[in-house]
C-alpha atoms as a PDB file:
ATOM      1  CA  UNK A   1      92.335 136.516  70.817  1.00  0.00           C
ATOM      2  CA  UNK A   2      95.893 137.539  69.858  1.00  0.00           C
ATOM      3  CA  UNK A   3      98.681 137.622  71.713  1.00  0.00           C
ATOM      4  CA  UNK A   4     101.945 139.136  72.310  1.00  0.00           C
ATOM      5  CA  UNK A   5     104.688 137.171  70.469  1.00  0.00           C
ATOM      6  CA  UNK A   6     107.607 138.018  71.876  1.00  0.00           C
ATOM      7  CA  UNK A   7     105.878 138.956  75.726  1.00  0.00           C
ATOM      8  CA  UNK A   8     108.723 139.084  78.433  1.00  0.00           C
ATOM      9  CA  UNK A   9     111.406 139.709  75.739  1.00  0.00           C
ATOM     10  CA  UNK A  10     110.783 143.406  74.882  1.00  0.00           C
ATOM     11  CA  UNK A  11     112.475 146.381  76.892  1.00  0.00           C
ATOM     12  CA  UNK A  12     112.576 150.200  76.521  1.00  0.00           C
ATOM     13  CA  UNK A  13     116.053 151.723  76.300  1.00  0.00           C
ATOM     14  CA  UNK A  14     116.088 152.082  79.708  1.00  0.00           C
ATOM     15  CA  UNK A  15     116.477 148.384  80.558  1.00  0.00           C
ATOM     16  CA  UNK A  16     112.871 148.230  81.836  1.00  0.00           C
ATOM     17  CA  UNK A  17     110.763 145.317  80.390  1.00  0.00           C
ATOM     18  CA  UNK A  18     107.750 145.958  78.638  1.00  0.00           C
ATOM     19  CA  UNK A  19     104.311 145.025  80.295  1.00  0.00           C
ATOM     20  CA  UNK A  20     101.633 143.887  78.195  1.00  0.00           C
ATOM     21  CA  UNK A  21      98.067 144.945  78.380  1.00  0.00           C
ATOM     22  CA  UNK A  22      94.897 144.246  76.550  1.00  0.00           C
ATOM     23  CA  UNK A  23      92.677 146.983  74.534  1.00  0.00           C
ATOM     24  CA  UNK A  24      89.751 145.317  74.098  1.00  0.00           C
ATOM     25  CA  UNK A  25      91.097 141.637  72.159  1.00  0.00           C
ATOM     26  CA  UNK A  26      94.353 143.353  70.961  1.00  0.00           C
ATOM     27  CA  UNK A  27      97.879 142.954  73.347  1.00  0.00           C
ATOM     28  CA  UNK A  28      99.936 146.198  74.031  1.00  0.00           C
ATOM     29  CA  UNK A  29     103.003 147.004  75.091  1.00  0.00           C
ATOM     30  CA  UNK A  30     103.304 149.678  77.457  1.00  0.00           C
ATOM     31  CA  UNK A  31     106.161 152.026  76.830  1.00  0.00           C
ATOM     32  CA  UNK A  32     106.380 154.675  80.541  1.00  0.00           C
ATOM     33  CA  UNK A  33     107.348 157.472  78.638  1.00  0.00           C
ATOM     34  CA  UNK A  34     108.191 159.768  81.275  1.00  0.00           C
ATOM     35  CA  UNK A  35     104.699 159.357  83.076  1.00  0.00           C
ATOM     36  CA  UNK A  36     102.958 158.674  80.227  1.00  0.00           C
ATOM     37  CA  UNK A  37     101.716 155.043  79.671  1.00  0.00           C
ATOM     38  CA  UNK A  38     101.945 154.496  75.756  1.00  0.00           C
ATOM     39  CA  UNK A  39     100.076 151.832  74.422  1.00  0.00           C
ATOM     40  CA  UNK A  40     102.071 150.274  71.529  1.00  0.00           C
ATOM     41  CA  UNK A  41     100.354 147.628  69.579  1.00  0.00           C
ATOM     42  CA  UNK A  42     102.415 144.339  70.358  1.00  0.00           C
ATOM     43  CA  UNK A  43     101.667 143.226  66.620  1.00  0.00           C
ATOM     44  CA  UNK A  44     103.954 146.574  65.132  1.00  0.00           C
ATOM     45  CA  UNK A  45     106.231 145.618  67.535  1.00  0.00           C
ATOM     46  CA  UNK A  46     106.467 141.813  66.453  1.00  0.00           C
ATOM     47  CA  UNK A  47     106.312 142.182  63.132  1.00  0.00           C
ATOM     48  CA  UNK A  48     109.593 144.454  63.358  1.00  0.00           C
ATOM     49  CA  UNK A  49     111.270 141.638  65.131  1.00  0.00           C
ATOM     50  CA  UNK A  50     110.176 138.870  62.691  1.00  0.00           C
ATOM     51  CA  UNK A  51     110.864 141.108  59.870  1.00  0.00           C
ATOM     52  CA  UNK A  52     114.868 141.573  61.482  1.00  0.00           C
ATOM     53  CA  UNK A  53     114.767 137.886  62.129  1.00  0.00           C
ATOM     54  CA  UNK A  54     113.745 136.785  58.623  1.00  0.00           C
ATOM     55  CA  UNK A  55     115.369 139.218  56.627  1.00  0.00           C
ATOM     56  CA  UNK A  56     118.658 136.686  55.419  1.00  0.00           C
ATOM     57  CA  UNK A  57     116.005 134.416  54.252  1.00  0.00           C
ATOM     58  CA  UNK A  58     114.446 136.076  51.731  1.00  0.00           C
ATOM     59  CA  UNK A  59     116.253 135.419  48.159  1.00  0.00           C
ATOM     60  CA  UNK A  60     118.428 132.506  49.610  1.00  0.00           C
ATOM     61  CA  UNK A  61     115.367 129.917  50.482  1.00  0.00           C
ATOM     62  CA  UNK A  62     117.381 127.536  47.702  1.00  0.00           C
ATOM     63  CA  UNK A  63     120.478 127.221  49.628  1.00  0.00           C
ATOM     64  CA  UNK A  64     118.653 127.349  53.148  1.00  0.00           C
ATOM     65  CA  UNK A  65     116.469 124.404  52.404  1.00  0.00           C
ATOM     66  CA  UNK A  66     119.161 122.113  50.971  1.00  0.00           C
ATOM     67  CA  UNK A  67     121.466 123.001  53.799  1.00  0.00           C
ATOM     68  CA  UNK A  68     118.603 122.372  56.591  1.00  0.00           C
ATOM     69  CA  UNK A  69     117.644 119.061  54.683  1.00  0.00           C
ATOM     70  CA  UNK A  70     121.221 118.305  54.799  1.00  0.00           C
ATOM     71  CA  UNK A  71     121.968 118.222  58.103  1.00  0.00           C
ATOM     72  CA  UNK A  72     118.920 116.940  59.209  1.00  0.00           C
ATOM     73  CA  UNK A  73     120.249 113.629  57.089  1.00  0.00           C
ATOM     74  CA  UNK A  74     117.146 113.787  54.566  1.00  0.00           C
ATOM     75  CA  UNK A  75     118.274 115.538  51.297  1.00  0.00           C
ATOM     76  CA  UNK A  76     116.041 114.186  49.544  1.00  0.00           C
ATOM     77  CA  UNK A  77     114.038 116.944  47.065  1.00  0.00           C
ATOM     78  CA  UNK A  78     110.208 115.974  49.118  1.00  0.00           C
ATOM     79  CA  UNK A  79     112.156 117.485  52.406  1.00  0.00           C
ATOM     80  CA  UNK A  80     113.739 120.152  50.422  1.00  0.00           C
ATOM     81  CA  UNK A  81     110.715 120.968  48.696  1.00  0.00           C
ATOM     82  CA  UNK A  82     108.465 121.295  52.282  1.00  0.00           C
ATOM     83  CA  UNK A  83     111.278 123.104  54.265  1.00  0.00           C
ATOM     84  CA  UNK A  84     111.811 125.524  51.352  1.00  0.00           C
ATOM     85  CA  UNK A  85     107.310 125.937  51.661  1.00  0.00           C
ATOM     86  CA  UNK A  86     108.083 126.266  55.397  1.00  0.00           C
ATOM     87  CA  UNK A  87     110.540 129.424  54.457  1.00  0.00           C
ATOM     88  CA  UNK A  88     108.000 130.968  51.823  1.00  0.00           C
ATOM     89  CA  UNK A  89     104.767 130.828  54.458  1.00  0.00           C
ATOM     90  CA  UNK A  90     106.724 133.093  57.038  1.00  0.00           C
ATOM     91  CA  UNK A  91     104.144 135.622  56.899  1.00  0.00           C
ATOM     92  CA  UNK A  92     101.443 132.588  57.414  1.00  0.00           C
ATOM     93  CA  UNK A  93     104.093 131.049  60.689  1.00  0.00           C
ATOM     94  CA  UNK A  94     104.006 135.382  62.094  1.00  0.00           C
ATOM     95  CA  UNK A  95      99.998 134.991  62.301  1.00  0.00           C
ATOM     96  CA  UNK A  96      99.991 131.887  63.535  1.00  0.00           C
ATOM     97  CA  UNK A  97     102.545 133.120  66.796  1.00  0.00           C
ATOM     98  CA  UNK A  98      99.676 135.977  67.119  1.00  0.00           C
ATOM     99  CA  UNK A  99      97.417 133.180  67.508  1.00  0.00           C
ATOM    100  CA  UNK A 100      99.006 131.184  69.803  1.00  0.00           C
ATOM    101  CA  UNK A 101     101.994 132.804  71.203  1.00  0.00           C
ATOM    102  CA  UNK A 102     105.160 131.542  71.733  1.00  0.00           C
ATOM    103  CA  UNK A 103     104.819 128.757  74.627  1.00  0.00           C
ATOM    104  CA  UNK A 104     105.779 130.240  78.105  1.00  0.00           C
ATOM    105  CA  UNK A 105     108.456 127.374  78.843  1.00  0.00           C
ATOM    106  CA  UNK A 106     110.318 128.671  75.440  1.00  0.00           C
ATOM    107  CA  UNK A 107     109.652 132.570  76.144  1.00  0.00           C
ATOM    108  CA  UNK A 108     111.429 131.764  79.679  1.00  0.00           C
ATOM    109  CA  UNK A 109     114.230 129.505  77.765  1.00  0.00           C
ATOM    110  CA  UNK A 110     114.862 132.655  75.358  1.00  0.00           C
ATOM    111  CA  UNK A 111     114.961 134.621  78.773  1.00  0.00           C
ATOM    112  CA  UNK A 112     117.644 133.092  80.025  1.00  0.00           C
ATOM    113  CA  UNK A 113     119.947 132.722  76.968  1.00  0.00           C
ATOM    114  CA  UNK A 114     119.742 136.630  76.515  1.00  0.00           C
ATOM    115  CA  UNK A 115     117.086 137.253  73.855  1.00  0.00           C
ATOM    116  CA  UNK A 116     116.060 140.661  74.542  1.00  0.00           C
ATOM    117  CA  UNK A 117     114.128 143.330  71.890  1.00  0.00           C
ATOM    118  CA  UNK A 118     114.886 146.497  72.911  1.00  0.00           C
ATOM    119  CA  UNK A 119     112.565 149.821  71.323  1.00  0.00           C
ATOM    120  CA  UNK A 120     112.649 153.197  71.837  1.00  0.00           C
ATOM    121  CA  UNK A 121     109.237 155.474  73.421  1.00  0.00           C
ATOM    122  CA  UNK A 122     107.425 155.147  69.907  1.00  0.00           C
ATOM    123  CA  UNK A 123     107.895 151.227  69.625  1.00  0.00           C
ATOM    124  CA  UNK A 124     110.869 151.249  67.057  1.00  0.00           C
ATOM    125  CA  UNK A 125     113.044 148.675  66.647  1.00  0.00           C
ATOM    126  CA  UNK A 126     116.258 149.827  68.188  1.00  0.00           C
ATOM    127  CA  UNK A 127     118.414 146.326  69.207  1.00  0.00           C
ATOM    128  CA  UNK A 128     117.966 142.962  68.690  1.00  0.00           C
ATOM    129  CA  UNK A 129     120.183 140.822  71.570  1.00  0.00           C
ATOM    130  CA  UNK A 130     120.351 137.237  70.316  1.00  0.00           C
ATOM    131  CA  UNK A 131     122.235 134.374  72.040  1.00  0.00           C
ATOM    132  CA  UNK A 132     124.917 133.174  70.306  1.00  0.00           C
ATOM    133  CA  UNK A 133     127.124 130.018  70.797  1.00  0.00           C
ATOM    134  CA  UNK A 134     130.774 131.517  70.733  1.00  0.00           C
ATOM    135  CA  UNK A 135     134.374 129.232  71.759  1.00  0.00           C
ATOM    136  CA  UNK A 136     137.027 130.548  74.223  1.00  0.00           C
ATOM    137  CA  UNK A 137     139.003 130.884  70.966  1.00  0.00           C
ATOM    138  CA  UNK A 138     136.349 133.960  69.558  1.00  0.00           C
ATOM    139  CA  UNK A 139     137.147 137.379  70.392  1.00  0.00           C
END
């Protein structure tokens, strides 16, 4: 059974978070649009966040492996070679998360550091709020 990826992250542009619901083996997100319970499926709606997510990898999986291996201390072209296959099977890592979901201990972590996907009433990607690590000296 699939599952919602991103479940407890996803809000409406009111600031109200999305439920989830089942139709039949397929999760949902329910959008109240004024009265009117629309059933989203949560896989259009995650696969617009992993698309936003992944979209400054694609055409710079060179540079992005080398770099990872690099500060990971093992720049050596095996660990370049399987972190560079890591960033070409994103589509492969998406319907695995459908599969399994993302654990609830992380979902909660990503809670409270801000993560929030916000749509509008037809499940559109409207705002992405990612936690970022910022000094007292960024404005």
């Amino acid at each position: 059974m699939k599952k919602a990826i991103f479940e407890g992250m996803v809000f409406d542009e009111y600031d109200r978070q999305l439920p989830v619901v089942y139709v039949g083996d397929d999760p949902a997100y329910v959008i109240d649009d004024d009265g009117f319970n629309r059933h989203v499926s949560a896989s259009e709606i995650d696969r617009q966040v992993w698309d936003y997510m992944n979209r400054d990898f694609e055409g710079n999986e060179d540079f992005i492996s080398k770099k990872t291996a690099e500060m990971m201390g093992v720049d050596d072209i095996f660990s370049i070679a399987v972190i560079r296959k890591q960033l070409e099977n994103r589509d492969e890592q998406f319907y695995e998360l459908e599969e399994k979901g993302i654990p609830y201990d992380m979902r909660q972590y990503l809670n409270m550091l801000g993560f929030k996907v916000i749509v509008n009433q037809r499940g559109e990607l409207v705002e992405i709020n990612q936690p970022s690590i910022s000094s007292e000296d960024d404005e």
